[in-house]
C-alpha atoms as a PDB file:
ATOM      1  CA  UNK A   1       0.000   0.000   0.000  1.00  0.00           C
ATOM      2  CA  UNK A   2       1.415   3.475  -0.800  1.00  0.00           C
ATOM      3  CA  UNK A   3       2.082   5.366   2.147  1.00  0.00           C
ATOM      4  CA  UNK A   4       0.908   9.394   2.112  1.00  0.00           C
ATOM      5  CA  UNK A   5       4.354  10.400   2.343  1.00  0.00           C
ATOM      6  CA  UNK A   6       5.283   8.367  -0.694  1.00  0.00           C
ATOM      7  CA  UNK A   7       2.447  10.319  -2.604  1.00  0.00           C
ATOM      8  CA  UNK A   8       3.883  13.825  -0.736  1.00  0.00           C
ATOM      9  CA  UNK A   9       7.698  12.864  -2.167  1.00  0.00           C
ATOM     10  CA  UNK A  10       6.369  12.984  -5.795  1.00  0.00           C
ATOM     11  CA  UNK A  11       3.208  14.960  -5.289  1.00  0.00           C
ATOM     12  CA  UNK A  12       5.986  18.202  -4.961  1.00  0.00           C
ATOM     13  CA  UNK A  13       6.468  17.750  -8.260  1.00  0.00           C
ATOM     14  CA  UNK A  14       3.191  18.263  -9.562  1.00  0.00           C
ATOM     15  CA  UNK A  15       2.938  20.673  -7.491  1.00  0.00           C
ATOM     16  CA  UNK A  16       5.655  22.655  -8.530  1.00  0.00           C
ATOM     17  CA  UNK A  17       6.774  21.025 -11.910  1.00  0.00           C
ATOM     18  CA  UNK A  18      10.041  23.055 -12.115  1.00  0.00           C
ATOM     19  CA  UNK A  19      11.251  22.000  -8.971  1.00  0.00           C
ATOM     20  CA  UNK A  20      13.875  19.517 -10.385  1.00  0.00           C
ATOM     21  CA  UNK A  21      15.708  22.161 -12.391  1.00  0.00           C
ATOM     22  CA  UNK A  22      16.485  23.649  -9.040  1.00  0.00           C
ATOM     23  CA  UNK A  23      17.334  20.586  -6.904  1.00  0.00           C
ATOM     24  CA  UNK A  24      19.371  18.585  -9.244  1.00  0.00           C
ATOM     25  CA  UNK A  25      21.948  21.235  -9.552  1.00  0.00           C
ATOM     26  CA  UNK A  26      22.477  20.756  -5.914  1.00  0.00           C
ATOM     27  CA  UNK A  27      23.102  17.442  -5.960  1.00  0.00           C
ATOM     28  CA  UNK A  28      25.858  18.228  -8.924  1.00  0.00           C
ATOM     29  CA  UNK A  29      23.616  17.215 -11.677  1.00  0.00           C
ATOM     30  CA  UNK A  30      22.972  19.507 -14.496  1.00  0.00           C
ATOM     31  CA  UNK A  31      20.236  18.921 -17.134  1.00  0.00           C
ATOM     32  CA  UNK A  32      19.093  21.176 -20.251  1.00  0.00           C
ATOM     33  CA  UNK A  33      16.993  24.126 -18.752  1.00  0.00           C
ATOM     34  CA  UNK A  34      13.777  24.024 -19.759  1.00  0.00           C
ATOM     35  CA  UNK A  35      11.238  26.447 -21.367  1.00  0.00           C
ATOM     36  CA  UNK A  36       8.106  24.535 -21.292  1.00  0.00           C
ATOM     37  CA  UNK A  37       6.994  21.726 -18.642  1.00  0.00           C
ATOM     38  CA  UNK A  38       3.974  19.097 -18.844  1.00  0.00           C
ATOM     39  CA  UNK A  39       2.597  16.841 -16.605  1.00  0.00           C
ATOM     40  CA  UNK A  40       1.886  13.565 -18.579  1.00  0.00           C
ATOM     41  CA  UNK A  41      -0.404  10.855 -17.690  1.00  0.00           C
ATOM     42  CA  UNK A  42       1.702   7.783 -15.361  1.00  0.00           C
ATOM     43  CA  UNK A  43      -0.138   4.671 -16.441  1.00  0.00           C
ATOM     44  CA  UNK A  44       2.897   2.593 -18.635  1.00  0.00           C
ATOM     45  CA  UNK A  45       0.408  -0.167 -18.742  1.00  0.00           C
ATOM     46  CA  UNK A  46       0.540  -2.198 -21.804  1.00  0.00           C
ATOM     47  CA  UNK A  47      -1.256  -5.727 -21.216  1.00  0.00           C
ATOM     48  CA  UNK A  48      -4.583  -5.165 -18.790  1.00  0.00           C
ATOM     49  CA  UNK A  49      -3.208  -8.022 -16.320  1.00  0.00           C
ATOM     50  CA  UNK A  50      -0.456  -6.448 -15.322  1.00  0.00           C
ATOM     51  CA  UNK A  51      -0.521  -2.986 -14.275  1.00  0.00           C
ATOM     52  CA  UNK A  52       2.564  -0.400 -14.099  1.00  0.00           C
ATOM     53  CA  UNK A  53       2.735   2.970 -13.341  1.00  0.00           C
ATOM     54  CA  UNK A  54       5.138   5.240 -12.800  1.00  0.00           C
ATOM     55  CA  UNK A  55       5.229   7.828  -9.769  1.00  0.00           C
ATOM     56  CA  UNK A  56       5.062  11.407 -11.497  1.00  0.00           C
ATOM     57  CA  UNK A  57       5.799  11.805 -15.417  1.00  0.00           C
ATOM     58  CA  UNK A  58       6.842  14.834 -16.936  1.00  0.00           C
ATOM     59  CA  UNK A  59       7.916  16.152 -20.377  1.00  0.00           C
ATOM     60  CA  UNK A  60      10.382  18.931 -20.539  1.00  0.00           C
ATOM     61  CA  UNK A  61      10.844  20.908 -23.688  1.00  0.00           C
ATOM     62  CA  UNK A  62      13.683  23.247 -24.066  1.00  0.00           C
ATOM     63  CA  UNK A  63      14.825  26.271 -26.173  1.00  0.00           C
ATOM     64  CA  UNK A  64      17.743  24.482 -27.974  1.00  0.00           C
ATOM     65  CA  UNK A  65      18.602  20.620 -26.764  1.00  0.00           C
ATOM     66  CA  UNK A  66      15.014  19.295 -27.985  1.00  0.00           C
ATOM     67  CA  UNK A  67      12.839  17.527 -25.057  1.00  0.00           C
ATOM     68  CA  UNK A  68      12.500  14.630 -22.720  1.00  0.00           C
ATOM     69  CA  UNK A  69      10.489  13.126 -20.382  1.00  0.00           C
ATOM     70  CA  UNK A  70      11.516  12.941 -16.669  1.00  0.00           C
ATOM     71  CA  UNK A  71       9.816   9.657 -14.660  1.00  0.00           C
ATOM     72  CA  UNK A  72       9.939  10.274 -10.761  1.00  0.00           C
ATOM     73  CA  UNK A  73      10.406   7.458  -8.675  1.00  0.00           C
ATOM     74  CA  UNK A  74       9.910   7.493  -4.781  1.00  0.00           C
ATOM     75  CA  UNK A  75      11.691   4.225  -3.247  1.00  0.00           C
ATOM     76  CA  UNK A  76      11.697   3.573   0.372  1.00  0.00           C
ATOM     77  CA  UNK A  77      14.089   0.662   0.668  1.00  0.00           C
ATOM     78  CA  UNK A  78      16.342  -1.508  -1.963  1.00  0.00           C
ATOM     79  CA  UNK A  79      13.771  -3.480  -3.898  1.00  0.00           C
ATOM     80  CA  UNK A  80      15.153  -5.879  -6.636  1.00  0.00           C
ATOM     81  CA  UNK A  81      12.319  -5.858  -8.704  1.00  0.00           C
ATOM     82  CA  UNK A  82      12.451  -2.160  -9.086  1.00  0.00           C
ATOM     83  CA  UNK A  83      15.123  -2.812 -11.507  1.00  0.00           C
ATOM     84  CA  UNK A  84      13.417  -4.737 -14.082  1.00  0.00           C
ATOM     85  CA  UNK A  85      10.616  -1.991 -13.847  1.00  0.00           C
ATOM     86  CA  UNK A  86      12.503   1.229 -14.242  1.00  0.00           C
ATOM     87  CA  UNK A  87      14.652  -0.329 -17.513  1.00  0.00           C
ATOM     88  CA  UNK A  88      10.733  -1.390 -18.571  1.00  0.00           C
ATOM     89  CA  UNK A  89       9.073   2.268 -17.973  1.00  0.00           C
ATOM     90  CA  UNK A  90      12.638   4.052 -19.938  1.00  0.00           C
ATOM     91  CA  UNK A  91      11.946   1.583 -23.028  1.00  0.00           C
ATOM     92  CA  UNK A  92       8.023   2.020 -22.788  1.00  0.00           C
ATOM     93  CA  UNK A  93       8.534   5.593 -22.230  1.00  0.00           C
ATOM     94  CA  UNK A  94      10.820   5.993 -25.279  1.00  0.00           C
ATOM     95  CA  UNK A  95       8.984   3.708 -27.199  1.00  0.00           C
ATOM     96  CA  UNK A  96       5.661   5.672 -26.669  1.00  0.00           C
ATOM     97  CA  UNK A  97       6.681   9.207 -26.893  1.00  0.00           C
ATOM     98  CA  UNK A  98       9.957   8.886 -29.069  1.00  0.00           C
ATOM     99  CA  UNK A  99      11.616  11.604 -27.073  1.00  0.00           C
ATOM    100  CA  UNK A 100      14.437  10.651 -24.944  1.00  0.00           C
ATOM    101  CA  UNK A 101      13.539   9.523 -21.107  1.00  0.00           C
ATOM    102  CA  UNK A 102      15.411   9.987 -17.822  1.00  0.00           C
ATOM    103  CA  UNK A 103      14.869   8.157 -14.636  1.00  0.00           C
ATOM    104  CA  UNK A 104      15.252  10.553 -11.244  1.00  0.00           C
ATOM    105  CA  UNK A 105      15.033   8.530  -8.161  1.00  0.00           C
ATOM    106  CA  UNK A 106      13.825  10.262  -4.541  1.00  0.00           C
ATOM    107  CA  UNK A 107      15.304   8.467  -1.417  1.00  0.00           C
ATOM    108  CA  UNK A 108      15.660   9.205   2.271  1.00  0.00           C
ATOM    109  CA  UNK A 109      18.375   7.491   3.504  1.00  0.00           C
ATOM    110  CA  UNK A 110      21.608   6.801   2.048  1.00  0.00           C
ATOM    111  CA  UNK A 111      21.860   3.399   1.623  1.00  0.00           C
ATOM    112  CA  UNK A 112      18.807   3.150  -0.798  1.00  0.00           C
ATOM    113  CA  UNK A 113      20.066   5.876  -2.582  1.00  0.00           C
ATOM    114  CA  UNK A 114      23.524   4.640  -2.696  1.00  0.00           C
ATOM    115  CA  UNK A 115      22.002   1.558  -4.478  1.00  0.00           C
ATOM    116  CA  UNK A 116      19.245   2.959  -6.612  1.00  0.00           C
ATOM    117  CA  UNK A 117      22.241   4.844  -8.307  1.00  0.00           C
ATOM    118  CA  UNK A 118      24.102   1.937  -9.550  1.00  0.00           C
ATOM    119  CA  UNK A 119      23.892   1.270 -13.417  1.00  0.00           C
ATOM    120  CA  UNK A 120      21.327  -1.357 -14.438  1.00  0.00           C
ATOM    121  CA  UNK A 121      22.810  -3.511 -17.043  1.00  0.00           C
ATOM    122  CA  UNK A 122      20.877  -5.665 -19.098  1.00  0.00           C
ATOM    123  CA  UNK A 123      22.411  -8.266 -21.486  1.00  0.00           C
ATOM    124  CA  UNK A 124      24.795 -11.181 -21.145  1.00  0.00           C
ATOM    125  CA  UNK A 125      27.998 -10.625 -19.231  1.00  0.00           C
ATOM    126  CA  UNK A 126      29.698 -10.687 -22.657  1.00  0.00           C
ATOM    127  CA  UNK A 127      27.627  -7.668 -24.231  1.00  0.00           C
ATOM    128  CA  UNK A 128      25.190  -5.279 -22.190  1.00  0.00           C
ATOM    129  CA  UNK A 129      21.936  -4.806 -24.363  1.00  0.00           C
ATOM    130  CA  UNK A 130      20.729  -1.962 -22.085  1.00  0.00           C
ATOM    131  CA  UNK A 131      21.838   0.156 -19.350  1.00  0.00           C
ATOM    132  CA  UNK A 132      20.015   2.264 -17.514  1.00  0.00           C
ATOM    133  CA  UNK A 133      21.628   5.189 -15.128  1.00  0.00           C
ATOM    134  CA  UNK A 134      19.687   6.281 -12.960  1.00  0.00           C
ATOM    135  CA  UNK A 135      19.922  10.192 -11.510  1.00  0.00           C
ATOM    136  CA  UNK A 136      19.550  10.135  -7.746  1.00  0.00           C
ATOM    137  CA  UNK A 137      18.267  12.588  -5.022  1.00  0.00           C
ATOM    138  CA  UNK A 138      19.084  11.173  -1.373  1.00  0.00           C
ATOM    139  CA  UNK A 139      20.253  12.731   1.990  1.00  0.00           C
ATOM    140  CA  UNK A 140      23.721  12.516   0.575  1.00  0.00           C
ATOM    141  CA  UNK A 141      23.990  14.908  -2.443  1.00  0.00           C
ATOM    142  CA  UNK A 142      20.593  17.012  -2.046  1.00  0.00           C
ATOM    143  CA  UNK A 143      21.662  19.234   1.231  1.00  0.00           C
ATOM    144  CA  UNK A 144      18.771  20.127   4.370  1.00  0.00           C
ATOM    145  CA  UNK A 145      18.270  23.521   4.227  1.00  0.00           C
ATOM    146  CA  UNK A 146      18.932  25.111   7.938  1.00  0.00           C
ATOM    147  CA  UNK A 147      18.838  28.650   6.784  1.00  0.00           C
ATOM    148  CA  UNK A 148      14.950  30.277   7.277  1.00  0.00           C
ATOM    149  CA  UNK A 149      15.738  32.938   5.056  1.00  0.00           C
ATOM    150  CA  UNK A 150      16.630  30.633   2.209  1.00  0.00           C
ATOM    151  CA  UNK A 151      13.853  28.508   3.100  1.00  0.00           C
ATOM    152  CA  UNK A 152      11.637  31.334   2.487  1.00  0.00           C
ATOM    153  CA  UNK A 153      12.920  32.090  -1.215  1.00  0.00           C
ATOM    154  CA  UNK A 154      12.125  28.531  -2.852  1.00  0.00           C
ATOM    155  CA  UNK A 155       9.445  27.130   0.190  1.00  0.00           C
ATOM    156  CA  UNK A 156       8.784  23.968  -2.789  1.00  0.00           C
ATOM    157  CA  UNK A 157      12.795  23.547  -2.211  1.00  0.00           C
ATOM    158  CA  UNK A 158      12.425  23.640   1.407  1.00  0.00           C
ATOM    159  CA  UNK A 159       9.928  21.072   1.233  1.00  0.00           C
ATOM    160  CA  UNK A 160      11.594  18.700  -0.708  1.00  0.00           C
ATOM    161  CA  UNK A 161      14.934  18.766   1.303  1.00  0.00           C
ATOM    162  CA  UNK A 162      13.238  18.589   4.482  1.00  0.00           C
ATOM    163  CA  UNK A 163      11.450  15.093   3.269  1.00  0.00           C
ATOM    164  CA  UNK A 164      14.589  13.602   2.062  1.00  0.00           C
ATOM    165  CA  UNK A 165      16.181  14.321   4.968  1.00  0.00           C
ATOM    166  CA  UNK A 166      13.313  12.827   7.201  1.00  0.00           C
ATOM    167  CA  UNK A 167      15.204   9.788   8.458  1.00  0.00           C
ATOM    168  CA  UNK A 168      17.874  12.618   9.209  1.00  0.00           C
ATOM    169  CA  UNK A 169      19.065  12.506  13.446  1.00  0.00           C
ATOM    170  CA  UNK A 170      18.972  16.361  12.756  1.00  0.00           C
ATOM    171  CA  UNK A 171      15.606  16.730  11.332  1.00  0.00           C
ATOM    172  CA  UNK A 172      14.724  18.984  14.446  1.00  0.00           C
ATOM    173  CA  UNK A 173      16.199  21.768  13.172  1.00  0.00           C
ATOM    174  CA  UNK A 174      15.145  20.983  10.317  1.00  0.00           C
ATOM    175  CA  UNK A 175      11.537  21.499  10.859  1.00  0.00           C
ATOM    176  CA  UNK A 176      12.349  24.412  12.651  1.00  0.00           C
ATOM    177  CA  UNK A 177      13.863  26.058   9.572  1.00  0.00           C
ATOM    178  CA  UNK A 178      10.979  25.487   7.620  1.00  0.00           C
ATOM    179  CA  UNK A 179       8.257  26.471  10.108  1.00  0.00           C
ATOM    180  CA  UNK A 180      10.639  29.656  10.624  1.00  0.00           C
ATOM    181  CA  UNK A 181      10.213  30.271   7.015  1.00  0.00           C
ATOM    182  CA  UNK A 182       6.563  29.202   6.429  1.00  0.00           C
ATOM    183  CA  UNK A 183       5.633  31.493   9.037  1.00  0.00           C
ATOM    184  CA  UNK A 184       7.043  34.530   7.727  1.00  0.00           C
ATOM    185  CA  UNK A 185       5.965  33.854   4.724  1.00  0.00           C
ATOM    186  CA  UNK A 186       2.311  33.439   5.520  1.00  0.00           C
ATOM    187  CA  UNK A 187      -0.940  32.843   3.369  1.00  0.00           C
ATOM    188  CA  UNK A 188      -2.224  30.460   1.322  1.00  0.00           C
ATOM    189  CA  UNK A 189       1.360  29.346   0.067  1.00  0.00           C
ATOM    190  CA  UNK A 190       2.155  28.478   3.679  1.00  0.00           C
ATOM    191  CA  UNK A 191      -0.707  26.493   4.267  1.00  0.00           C
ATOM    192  CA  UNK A 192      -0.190  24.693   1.714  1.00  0.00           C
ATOM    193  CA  UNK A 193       3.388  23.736   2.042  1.00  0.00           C
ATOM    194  CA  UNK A 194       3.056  23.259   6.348  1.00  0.00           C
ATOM    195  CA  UNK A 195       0.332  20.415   4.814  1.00  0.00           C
ATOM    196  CA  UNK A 196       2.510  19.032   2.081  1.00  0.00           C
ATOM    197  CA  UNK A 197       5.088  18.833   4.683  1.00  0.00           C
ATOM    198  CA  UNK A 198       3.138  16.931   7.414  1.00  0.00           C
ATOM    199  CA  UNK A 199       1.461  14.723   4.967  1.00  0.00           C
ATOM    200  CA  UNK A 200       5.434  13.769   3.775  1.00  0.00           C
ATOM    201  CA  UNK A 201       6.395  12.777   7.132  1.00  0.00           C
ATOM    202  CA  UNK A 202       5.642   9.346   7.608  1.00  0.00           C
ATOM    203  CA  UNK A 203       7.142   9.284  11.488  1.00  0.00           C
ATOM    204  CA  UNK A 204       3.710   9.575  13.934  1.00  0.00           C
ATOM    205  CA  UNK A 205       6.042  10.900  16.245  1.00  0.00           C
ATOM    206  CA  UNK A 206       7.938  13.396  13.596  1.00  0.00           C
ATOM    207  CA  UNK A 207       4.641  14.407  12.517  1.00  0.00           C
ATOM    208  CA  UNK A 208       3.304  15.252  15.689  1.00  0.00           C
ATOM    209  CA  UNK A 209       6.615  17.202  16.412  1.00  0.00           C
ATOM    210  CA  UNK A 210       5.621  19.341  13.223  1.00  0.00           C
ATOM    211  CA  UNK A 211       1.713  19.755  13.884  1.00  0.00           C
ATOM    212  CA  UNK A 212       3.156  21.320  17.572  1.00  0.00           C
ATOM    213  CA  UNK A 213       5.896  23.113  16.109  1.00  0.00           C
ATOM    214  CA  UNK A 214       3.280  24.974  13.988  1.00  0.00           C
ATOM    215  CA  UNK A 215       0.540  25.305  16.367  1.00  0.00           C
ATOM    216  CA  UNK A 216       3.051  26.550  19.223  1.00  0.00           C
ATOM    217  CA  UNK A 217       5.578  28.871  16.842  1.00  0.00           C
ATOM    218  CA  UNK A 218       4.915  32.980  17.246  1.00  0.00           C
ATOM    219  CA  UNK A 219       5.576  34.957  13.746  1.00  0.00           C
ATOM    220  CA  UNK A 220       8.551  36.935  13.757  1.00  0.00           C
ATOM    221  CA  UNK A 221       5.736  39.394  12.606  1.00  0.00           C
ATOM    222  CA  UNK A 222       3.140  39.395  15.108  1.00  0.00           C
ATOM    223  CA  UNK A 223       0.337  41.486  14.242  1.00  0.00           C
ATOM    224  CA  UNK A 224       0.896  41.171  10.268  1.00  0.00           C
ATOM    225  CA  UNK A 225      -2.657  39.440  10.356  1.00  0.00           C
ATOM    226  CA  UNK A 226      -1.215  36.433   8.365  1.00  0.00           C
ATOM    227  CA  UNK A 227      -3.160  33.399   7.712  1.00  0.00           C
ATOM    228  CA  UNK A 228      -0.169  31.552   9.520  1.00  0.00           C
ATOM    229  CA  UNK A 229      -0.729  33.330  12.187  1.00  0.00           C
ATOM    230  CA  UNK A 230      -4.598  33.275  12.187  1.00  0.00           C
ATOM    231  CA  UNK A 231      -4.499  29.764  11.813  1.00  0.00           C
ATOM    232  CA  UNK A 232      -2.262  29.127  15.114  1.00  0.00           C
ATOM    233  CA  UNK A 233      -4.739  32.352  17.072  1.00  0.00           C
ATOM    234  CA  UNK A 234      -7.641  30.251  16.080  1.00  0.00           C
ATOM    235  CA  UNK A 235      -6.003  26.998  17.013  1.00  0.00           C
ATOM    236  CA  UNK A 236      -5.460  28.268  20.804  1.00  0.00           C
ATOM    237  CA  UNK A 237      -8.654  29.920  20.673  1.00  0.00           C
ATOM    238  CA  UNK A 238     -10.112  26.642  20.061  1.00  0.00           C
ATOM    239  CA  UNK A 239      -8.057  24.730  22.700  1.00  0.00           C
ATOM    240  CA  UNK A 240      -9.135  27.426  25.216  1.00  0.00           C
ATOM    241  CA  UNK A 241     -13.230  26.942  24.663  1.00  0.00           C
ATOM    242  CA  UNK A 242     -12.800  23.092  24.653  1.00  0.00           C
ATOM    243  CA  UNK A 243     -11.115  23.429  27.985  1.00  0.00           C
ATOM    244  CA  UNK A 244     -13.409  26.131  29.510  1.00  0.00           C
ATOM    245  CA  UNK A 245     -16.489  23.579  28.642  1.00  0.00           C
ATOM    246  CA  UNK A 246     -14.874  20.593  29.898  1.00  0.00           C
ATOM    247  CA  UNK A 247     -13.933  21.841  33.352  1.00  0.00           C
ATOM    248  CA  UNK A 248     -17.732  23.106  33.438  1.00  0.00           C
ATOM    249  CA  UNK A 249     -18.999  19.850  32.195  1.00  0.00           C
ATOM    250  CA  UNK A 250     -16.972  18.513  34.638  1.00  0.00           C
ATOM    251  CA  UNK A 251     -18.761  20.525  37.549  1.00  0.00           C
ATOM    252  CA  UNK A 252     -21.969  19.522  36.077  1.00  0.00           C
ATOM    253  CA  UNK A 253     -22.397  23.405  35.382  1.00  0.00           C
ATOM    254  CA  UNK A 254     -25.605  23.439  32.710  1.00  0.00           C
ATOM    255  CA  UNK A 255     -24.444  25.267  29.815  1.00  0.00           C
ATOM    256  CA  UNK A 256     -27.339  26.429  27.199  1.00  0.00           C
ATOM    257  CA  UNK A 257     -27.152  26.533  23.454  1.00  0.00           C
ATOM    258  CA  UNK A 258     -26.669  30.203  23.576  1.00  0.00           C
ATOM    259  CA  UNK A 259     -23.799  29.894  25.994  1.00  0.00           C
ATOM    260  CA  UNK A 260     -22.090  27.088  24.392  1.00  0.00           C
ATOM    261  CA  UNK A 261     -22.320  29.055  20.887  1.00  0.00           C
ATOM    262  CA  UNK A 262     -20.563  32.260  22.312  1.00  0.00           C
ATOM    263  CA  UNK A 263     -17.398  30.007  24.048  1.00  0.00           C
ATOM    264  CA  UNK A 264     -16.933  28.057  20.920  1.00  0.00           C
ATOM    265  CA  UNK A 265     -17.034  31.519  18.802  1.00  0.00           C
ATOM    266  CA  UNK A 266     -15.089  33.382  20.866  1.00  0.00           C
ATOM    267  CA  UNK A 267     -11.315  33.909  19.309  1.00  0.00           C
ATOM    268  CA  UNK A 268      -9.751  36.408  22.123  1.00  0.00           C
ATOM    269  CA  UNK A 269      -7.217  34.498  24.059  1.00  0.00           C
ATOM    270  CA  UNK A 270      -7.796  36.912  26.835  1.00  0.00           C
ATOM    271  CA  UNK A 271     -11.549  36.546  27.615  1.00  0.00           C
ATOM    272  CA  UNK A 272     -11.179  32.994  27.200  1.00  0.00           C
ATOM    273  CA  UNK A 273      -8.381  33.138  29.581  1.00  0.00           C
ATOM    274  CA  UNK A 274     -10.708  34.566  32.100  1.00  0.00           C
ATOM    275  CA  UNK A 275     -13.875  32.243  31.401  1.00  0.00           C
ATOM    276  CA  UNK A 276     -11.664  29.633  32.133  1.00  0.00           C
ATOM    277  CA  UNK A 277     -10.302  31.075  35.329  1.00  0.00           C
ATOM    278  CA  UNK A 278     -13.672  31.942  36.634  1.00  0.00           C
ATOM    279  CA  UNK A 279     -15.434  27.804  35.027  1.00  0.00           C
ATOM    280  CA  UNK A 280     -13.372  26.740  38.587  1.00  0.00           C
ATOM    281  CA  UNK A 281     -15.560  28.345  41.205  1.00  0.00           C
ATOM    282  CA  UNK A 282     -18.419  29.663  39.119  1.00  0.00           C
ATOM    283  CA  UNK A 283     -22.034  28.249  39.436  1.00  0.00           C
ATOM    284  CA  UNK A 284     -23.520  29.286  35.821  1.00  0.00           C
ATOM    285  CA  UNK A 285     -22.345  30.438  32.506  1.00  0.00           C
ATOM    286  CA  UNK A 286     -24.531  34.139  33.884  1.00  0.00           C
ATOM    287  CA  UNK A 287     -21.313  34.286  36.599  1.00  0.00           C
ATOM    288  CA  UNK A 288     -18.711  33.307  33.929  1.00  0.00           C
ATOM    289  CA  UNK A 289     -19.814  35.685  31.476  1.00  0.00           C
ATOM    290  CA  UNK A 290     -20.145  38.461  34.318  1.00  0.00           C
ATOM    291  CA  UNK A 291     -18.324  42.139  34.029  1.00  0.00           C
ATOM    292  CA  UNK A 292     -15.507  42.835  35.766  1.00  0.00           C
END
């Protein structure tokens, strides 16, 4: 079964099709840049029995060294079988398209990626028919970024590092870079990366570590009226009213409709503060919701 943070490791790339041109030359690999990218459709099946697909397909066209297609792989762990596949999805690939395909393999710890980059031969030991050579991205070559402010240039970037390195002993910091940077950067872009980045994390633990770090961080902006930063306001908010009608449920304190409605709505930290103070010793929500 494919894990979500399988689907978040190649996901990126739909997300953010250009993202490879900007990784690979960090990991020392250099490919034609390109002028126009397009998402193609991963089903390579041929015969209706058996059923292959590729992880993310993409065609790259550029101004002067023609185009290809790039097929992204995730792989977890060294697989055997993988090997016979990828050579089969380059020679469907070619086959299908006629333009040139190359194979880019995602991997989070360095001993899968250290064998997902060896050549695949294929062919007697006297004459190789086929060889396939594989371009890698792996904790080894694609460097965590642990700056916030460069985090916050390329976010998709970001992203991507901090999921390859999630098997990383360092991935605290990390995380920290990136919620640094996702929090100054604010709005919908955030969002949308914080969620990319704890659906990638396949660690419970490493995952709740992230959901905190974002619900608990303060903007080095306060008061910019982000959506970062009305997200984590609301988030307390919401913590606060659960609590303040537990501890009265918990006194057996009858709380009406109206009451309940104005505790949930309520987003000041402040008042809810005080309703919560005053749910120990008071005897109705009249005496909670009483002026000072």
């Amino acid at each position: 079964m494919v894990s979500s943070a399988h689907e978040a490791m190649h996901q990126i790339f739909r997300e953010d099709p250009g993202l490879f041109a900007r990784a690979l030359p960090k990991a020392g690999i250099t490919l034609p840049e390109p002028a126009a990218i397009q998402l193609l459709d991963t089903d390579l099946t041929e015969i209706k029995p058996l059923e292959r697909r590729v992880d993310t397909l993409l065609r790259i066209d550029t101004a002067d060294s023609g185009s290809y297609l790039l097929a992204v792989e995730i792989q977890g762990r060294r697989d055997p079988d993988k090997l016979n596949s990828w050579t089969y999805y380059l020679a469907h690939l070619y086959a299908k398209y006629e333009v040139p395909p190359v194979l880019l393999v995602l991997c989070q710890d360095k001993s899968t990626a250290s064998w997902a980059a060896e050549p695949i031969r294929i062919g007697p030991p006297a004459h190789t028919s086929i060889a396939v050579f594989p371009l890698v991205l792996g904790p080894d070559n694609l460097p965590a970024i642990t700056d916030p402010d460069e985090a916050a240039q390329d976010p998709a970037l970001a992203v991507l590092c901090t999921l390859t390195h999630a098997k990383d002993p360092a991935l605290s910091v990390i995380l920290d870079t990136l919620a640094t940077a996702l929090l100054d950067i604010g709005g919908d872009t955030a969002k949308d990366w914080a969620e990319f980045t704890e659906i990638g994390l396949d660690d419970p633990r490493t995952r709740a570590h992230w959901r905190k770090l974002m619900a608990t961080y303060t903007s080095r902006f306060p008061g910019s009226g982000t959506l970062i930063e009305e997200s984590i306001i609301k988030g307390r908010a919401e913590g606060q009213a659960e609590a303040v009608l537990r501890l009265l449920a918990f006194r057996e304190i009858d709380v009406p409709e109206a009451a309940r409605e104005r505790i949930t709505g309520c987003t000041d930290l402040e008042t809810l503060g005080t309703w919560l103070d005053r749910a120990v010793t008071a005897t109705s929500t009249e005496e909670l919701f009483a002026e000072a």
